[in-house]
N, C-alpha and C. Protein backbone atom coordinates (compact mmCIF):
# COMPACT_ATOMS: atom_id res chain seq x y z
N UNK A 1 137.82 136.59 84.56
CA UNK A 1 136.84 136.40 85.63
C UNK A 1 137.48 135.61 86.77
N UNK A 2 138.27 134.42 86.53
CA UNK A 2 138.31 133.74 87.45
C UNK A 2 139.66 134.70 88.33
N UNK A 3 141.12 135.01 87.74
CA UNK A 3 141.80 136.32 88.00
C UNK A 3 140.74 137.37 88.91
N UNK A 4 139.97 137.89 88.56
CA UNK A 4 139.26 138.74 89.63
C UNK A 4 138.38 138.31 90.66
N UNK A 5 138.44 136.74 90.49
CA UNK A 5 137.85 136.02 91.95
C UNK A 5 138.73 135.80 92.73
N UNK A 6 140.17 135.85 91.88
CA UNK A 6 141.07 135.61 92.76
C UNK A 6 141.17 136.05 94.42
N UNK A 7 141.03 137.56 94.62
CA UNK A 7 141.09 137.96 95.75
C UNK A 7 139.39 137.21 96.73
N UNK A 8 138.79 137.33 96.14
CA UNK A 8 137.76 136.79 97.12
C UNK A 8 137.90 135.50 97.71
N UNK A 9 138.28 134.32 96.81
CA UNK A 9 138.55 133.49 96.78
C UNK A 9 139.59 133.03 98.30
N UNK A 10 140.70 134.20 98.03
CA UNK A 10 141.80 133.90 99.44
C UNK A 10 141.12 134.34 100.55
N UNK A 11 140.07 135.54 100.36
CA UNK A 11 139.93 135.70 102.04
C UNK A 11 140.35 136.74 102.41
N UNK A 12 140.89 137.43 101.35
CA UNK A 12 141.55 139.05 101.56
C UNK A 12 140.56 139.83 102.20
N UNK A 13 141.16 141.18 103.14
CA UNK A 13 140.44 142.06 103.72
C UNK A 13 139.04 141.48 104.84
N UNK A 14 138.64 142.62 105.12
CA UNK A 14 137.32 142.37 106.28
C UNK A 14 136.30 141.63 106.10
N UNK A 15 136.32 140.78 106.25
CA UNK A 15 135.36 139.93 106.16
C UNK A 15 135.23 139.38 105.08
N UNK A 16 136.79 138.78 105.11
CA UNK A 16 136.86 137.83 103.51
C UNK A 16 136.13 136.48 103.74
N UNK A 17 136.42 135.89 104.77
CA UNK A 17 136.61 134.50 105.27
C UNK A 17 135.16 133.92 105.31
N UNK A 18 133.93 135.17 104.88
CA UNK A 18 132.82 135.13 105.05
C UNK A 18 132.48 134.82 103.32
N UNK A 19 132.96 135.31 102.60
CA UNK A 19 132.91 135.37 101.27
C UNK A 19 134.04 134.63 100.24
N UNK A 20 135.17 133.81 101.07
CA UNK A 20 135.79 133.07 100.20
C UNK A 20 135.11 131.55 99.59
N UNK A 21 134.56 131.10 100.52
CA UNK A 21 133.27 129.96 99.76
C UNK A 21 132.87 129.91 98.36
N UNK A 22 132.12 131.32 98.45
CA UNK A 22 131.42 131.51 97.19
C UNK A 22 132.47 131.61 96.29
N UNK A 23 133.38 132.56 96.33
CA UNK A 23 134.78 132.85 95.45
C UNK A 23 135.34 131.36 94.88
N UNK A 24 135.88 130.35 95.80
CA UNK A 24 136.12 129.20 95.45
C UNK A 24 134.67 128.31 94.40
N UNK A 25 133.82 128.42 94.99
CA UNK A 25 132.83 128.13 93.90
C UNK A 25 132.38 128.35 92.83
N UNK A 26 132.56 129.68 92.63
CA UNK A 26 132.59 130.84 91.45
C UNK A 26 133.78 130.35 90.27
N UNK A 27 134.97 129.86 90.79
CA UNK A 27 136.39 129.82 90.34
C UNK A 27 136.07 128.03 89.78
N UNK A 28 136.10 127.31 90.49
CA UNK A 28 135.65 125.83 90.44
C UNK A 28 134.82 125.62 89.40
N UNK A 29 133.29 126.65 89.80
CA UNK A 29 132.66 126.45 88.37
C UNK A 29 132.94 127.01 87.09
N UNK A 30 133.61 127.85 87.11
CA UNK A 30 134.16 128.65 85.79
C UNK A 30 135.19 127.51 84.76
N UNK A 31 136.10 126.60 85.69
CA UNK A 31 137.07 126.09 85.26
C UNK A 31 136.37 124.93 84.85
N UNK A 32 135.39 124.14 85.54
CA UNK A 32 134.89 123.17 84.91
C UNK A 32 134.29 123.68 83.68
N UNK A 33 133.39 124.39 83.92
CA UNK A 33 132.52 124.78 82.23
C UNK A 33 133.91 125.28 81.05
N UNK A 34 134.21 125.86 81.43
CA UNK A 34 135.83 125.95 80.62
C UNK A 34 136.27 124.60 80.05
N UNK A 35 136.59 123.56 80.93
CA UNK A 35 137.06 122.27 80.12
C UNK A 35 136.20 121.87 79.75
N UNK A 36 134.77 121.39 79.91
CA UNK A 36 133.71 120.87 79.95
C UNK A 36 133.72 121.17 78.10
N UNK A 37 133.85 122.79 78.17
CA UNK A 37 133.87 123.13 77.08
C UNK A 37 134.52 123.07 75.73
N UNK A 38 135.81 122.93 76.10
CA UNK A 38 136.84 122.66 75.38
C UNK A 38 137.02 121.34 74.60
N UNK A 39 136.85 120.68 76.09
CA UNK A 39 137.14 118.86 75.55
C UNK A 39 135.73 118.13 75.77
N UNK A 40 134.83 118.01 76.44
CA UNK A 40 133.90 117.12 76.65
C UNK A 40 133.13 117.50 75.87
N UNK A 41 132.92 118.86 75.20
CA UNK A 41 131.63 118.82 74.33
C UNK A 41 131.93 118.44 73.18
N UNK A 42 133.07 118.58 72.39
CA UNK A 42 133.73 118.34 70.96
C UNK A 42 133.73 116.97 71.04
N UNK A 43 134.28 116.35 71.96
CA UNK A 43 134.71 114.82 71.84
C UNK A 43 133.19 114.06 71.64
N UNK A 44 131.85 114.52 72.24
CA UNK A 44 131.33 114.04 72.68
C UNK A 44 130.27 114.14 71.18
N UNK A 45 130.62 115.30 70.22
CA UNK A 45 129.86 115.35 69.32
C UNK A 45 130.84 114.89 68.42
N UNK A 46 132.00 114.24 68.27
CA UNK A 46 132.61 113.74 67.24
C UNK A 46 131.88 111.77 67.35
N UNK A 47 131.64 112.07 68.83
CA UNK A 47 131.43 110.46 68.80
C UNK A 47 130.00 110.27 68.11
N UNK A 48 128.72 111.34 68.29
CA UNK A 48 127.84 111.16 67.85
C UNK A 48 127.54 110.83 66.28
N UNK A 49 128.34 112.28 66.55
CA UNK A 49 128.46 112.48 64.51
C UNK A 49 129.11 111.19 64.04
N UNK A 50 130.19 110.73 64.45
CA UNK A 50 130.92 109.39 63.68
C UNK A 50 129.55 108.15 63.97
N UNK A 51 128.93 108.15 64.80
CA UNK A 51 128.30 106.99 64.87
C UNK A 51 126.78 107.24 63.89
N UNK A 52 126.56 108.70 63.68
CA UNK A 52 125.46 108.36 62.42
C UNK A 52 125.84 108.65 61.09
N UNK A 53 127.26 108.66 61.16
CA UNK A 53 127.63 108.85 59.84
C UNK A 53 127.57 107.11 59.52
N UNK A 54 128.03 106.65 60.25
CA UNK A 54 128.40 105.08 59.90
C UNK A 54 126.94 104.39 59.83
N UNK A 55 125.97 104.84 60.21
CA UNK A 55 124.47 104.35 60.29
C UNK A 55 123.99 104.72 58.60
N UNK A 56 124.83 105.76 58.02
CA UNK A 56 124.19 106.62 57.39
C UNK A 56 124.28 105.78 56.01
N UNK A 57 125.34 105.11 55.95
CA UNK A 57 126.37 104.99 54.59
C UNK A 57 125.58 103.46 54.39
N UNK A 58 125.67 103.53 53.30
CA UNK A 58 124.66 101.79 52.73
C UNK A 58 126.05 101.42 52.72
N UNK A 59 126.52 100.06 52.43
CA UNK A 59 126.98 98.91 51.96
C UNK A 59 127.13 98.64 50.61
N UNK A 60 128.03 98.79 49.73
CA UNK A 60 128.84 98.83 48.87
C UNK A 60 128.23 98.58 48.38
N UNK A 61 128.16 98.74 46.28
CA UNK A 61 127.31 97.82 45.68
C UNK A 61 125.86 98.55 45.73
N UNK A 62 125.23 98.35 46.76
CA UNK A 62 123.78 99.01 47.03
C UNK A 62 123.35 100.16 47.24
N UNK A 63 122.38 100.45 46.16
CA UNK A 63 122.19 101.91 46.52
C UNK A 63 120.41 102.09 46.89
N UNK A 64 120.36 102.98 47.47
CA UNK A 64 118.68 103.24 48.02
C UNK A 64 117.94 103.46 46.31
N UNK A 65 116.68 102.71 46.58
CA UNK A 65 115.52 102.81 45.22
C UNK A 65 115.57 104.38 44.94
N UNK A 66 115.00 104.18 43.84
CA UNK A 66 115.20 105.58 43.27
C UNK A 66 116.98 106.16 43.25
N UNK A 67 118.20 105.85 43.31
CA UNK A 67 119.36 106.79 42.98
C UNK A 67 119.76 106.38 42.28
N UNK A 68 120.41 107.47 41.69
CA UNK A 68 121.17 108.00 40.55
C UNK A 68 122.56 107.68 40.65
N UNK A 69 122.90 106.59 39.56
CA UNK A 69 124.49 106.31 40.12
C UNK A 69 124.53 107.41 38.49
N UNK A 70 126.21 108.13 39.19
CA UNK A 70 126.95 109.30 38.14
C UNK A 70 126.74 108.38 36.86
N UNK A 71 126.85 107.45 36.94
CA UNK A 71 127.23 106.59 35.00
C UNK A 71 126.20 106.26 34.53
N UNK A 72 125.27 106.16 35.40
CA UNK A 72 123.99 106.17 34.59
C UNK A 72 123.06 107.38 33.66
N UNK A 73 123.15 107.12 32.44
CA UNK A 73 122.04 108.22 31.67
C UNK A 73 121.04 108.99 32.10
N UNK A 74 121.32 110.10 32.03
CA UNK A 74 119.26 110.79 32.24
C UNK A 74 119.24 111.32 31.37
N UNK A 75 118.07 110.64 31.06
CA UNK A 75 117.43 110.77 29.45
C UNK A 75 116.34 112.20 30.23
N UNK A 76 115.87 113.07 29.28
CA UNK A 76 115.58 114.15 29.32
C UNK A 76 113.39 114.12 28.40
């Protein structure tokens, strides 16, 4: 896509110079949502995810009422 804005973009032919604006805008926004995509959305859900994982996890030793530690019996 952004390759086939290319020509609009420069201004090529009759009455480019009228339509390279949009072309540059077209190209600009493509490339941002592109990185946006790449790096700002991953990074941005690793930070989330790491911060309720760490909310998530009790404190050694303690476990929530009612669980089942593995070594303990269930009697049937």
């Amino acid at each position: 896509m952004i390759l086939g804005m290319a020509p609009m973009a420069l201004g090529l032919g009759e009455g480019g110079e009228q339509n390279a604006p949009l072309g540059r805008a077209v190209i600009g926004g493509l490339l941002l949502a592109t990185v946006a995509t790449l790096f700002f959305v991953p990074a941005f859900f690793s930070l989330v995810h790491g911060s309720l994982e760490s909310r998530r996890k009790t404190p050694q030793g303690l476990q929530p009422a009612g669980a089942i530690d593995e070594f303990d019996e269930i009697s049937e």
